[in-house]
Protein backbone atom coordinates (compact mmCIF):
# COMPACT_ATOMS: atom_id res chain seq x y z
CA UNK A 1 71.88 -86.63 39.86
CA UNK A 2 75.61 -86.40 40.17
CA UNK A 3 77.49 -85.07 37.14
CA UNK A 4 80.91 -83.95 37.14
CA UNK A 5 82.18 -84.31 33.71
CA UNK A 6 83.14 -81.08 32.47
CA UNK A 7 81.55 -81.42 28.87
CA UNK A 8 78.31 -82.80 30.25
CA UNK A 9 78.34 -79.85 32.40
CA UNK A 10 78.44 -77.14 29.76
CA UNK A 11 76.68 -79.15 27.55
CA UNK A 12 73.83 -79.03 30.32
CA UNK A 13 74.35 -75.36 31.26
CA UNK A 14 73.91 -73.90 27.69
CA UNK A 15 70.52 -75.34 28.32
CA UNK A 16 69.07 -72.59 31.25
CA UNK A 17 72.09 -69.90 31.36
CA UNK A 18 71.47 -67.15 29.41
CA UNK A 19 74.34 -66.37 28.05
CA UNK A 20 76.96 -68.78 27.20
CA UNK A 21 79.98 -66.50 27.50
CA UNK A 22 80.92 -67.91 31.24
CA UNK A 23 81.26 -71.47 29.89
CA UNK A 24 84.98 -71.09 28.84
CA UNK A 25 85.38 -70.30 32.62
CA UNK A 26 84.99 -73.99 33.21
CA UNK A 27 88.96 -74.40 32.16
CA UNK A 28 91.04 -71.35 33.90
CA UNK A 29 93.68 -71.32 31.16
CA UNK A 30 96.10 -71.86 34.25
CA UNK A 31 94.39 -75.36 35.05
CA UNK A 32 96.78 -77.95 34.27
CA UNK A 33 96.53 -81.83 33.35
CA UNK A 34 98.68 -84.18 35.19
CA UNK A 35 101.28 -85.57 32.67
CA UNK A 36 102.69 -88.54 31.99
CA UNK A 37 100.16 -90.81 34.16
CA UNK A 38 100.39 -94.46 33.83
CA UNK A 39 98.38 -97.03 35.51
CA UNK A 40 99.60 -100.62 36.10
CA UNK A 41 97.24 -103.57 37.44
CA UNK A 42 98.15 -105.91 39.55
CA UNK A 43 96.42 -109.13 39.13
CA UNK A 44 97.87 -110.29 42.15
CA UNK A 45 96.63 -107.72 44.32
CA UNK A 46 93.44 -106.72 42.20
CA UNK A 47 94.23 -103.26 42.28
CA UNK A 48 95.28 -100.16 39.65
CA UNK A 49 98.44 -98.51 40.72
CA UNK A 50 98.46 -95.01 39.54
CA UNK A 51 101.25 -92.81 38.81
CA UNK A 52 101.66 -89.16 37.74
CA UNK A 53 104.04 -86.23 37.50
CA UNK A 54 103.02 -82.64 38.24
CA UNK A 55 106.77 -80.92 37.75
CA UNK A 56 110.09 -82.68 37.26
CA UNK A 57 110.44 -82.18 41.26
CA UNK A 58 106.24 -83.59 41.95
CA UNK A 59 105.04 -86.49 41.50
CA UNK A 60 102.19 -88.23 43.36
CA UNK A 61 100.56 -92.24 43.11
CA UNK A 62 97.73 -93.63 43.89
CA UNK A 63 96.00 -97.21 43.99
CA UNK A 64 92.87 -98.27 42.92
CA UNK A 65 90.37 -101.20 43.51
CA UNK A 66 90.19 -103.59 40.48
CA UNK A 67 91.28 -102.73 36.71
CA UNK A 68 91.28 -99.28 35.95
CA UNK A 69 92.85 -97.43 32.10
CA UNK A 70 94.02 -94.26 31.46
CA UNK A 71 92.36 -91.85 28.87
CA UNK A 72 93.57 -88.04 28.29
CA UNK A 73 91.86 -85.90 25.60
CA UNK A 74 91.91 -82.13 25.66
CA UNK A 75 89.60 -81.46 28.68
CA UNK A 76 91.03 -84.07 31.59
CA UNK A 77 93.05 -87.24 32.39
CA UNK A 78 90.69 -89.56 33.41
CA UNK A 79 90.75 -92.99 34.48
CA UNK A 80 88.08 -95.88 33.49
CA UNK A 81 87.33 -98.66 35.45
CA UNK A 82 87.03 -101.76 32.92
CA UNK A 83 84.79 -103.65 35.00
CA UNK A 84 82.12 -100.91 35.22
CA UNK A 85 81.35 -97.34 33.56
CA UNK A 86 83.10 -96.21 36.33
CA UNK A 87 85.46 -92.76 36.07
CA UNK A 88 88.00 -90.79 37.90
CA UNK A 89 88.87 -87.42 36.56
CA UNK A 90 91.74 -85.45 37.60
CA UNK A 91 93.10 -81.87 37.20
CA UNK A 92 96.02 -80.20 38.59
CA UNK A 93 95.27 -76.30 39.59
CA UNK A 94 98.30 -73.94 40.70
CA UNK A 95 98.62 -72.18 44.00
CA UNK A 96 99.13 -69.25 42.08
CA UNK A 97 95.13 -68.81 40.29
CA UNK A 98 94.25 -68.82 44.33
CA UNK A 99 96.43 -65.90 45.92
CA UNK A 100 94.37 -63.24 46.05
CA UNK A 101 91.34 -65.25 47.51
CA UNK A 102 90.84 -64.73 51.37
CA UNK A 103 90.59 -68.52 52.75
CA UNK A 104 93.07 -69.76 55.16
CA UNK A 105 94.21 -72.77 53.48
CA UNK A 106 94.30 -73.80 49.64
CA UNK A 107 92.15 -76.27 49.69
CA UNK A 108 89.42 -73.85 50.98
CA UNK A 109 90.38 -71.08 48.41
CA UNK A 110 90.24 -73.77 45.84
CA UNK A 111 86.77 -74.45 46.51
CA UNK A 112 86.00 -70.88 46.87
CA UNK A 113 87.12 -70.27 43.20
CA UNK A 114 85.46 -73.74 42.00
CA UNK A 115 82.65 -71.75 43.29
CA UNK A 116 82.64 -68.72 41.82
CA UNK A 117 83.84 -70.51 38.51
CA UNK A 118 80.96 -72.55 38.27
CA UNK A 119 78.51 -69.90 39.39
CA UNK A 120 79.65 -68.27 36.46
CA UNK A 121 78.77 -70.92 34.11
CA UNK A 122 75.31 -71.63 35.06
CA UNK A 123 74.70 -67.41 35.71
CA UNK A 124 73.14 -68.16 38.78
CA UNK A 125 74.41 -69.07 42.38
CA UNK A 126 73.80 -72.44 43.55
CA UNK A 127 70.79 -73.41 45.64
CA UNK A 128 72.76 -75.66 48.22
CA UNK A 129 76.59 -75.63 49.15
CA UNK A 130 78.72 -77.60 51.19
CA UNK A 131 82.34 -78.60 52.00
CA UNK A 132 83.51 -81.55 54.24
CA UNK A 133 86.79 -82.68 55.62
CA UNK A 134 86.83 -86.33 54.31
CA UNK A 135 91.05 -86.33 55.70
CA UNK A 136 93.37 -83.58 56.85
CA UNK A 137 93.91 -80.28 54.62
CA UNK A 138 91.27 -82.03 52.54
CA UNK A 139 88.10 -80.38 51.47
CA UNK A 140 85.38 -81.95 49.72
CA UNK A 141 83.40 -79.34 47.69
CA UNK A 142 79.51 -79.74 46.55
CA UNK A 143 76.78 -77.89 45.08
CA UNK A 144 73.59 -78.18 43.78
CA UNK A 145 71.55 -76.34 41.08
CA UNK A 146 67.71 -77.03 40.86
CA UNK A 147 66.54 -75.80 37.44
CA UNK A 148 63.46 -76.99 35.45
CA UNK A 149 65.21 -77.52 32.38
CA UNK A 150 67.61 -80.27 33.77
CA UNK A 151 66.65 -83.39 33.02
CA UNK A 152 64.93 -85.89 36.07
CA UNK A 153 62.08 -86.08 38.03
CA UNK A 154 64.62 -83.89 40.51
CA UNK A 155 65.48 -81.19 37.91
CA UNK A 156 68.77 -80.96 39.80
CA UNK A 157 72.76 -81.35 39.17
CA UNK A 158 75.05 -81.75 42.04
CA UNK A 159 78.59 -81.55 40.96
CA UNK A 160 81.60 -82.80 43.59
CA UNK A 161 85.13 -82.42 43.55
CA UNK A 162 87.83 -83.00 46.36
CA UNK A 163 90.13 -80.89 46.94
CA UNK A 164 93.80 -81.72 48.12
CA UNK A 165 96.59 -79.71 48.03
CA UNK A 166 99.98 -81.67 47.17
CA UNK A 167 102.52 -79.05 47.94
CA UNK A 168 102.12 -75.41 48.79
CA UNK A 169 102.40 -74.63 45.01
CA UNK A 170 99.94 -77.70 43.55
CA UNK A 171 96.24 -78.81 44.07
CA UNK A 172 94.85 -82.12 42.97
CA UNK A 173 91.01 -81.72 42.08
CA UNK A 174 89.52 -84.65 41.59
CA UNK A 175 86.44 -86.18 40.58
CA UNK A 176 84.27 -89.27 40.40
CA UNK A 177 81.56 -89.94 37.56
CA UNK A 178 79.16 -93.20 36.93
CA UNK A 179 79.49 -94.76 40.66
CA UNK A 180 76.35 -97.00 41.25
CA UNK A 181 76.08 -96.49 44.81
CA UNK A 182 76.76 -93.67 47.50
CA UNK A 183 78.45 -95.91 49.26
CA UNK A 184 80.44 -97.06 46.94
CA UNK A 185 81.31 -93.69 46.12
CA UNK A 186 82.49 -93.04 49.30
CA UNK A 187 84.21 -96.12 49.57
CA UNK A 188 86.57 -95.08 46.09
CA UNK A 189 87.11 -91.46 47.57
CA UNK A 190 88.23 -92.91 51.05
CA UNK A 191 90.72 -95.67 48.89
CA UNK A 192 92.03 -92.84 46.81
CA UNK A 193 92.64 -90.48 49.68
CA UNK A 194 94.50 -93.41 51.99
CA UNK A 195 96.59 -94.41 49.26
CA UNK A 196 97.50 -91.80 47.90
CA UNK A 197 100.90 -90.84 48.38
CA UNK A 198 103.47 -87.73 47.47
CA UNK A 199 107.36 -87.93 46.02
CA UNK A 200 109.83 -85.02 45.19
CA UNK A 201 112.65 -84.53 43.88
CA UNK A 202 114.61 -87.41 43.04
CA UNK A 203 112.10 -89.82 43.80
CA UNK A 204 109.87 -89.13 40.79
């Protein structure tokens, strides 16, 4: 079962942690939401061009396969396909929550303190970790918790987030919910990373 939704998740780990108290971990107060996103469909093209600011000087787009709507509440900017339940989540993280972490690269000390964040949460280190390079400077971070009091003949919750840094001061975490298929999965992370695309300064 892949969940990434970030209420889901607490909702689900106030069921076997302990103690609640590392829950409001799951927002670092420093985690940001991108602002002003817009999404515009093409009919034309069937796709969802995507559009956001990160500073007056960042900005970064995106496209995305069929009709897709933007929805921000107080957790996340997300984006919802219409023609499924489809999501795409998105959170901005500064360089600066990741300086005293050891990894070479941000993306790496990103997923090092998604890590340990989560960890935190569910008071227990996960049973299975890994991280991929899906495109350069990328990282794709996974892990797993089994726990009896999950819910599925698996008793398991696998939450995955990519990683990609946008400038040396900016990380875009991202996250897919609701995908049918693996593949298809795959297929949206692939189309999001190859068309995604990076502006500064006067061209945001």
């Amino acid at each position: 079962m892949m969940l990434v939704a970030k209420r889901l998740v607490a909702a689900l780990a106030a069921c076997f942690v302990a103690s609640s108290s590392g829950v409001a971990a799951m927002l670092p107060a420093s985690e940001a939401m991108p602002e002003a996103t817009q999404a515009k469909f093409d009919p034309v093209l069937r796709e969802t061009y995507v559009a956001s600011r990160v500073t007056p000087n960042l900005c970064f787009s995106l496209a995305l396969p069929r009709e897709w709507r933007v929805a921000v509440d107080d957790l996340k900017t997300s984006l919802n396909a219409v023609f499924s339940t489809a999501e795409l989540d998105m959170n901005l993280r500064s360089a600066r929550d990741l300086q005293s972490l050891p990894q070479s690269d941000l993306a790496r000390r990103d997923a090092a303190l998604l890590q340990r964040d989560y960890e935190g949460i569910f008071g227990r280190p996960a049973q299975s970790v890994s991280l991929a390079s899906p495109a350069p400077g990328v990282v794709r971070w996974s892990a797993t918790w089994i726990d009896a009091n999950l819910p599925g003949t698996s008793h398991a919750m696998t939450i995955e987030i990519v990683l990609v840094p946008l400038s040396r001061d900016w990380m875009l975490e991202f996250s897919l919910n609701n995908v049918e298929t693996r593949e298809a999965y795959d297929a949206l992370v692939r189309q999001v990373l190859s068309g995604l695309r990076v502006q500064g300064g006067a061209e945001c």
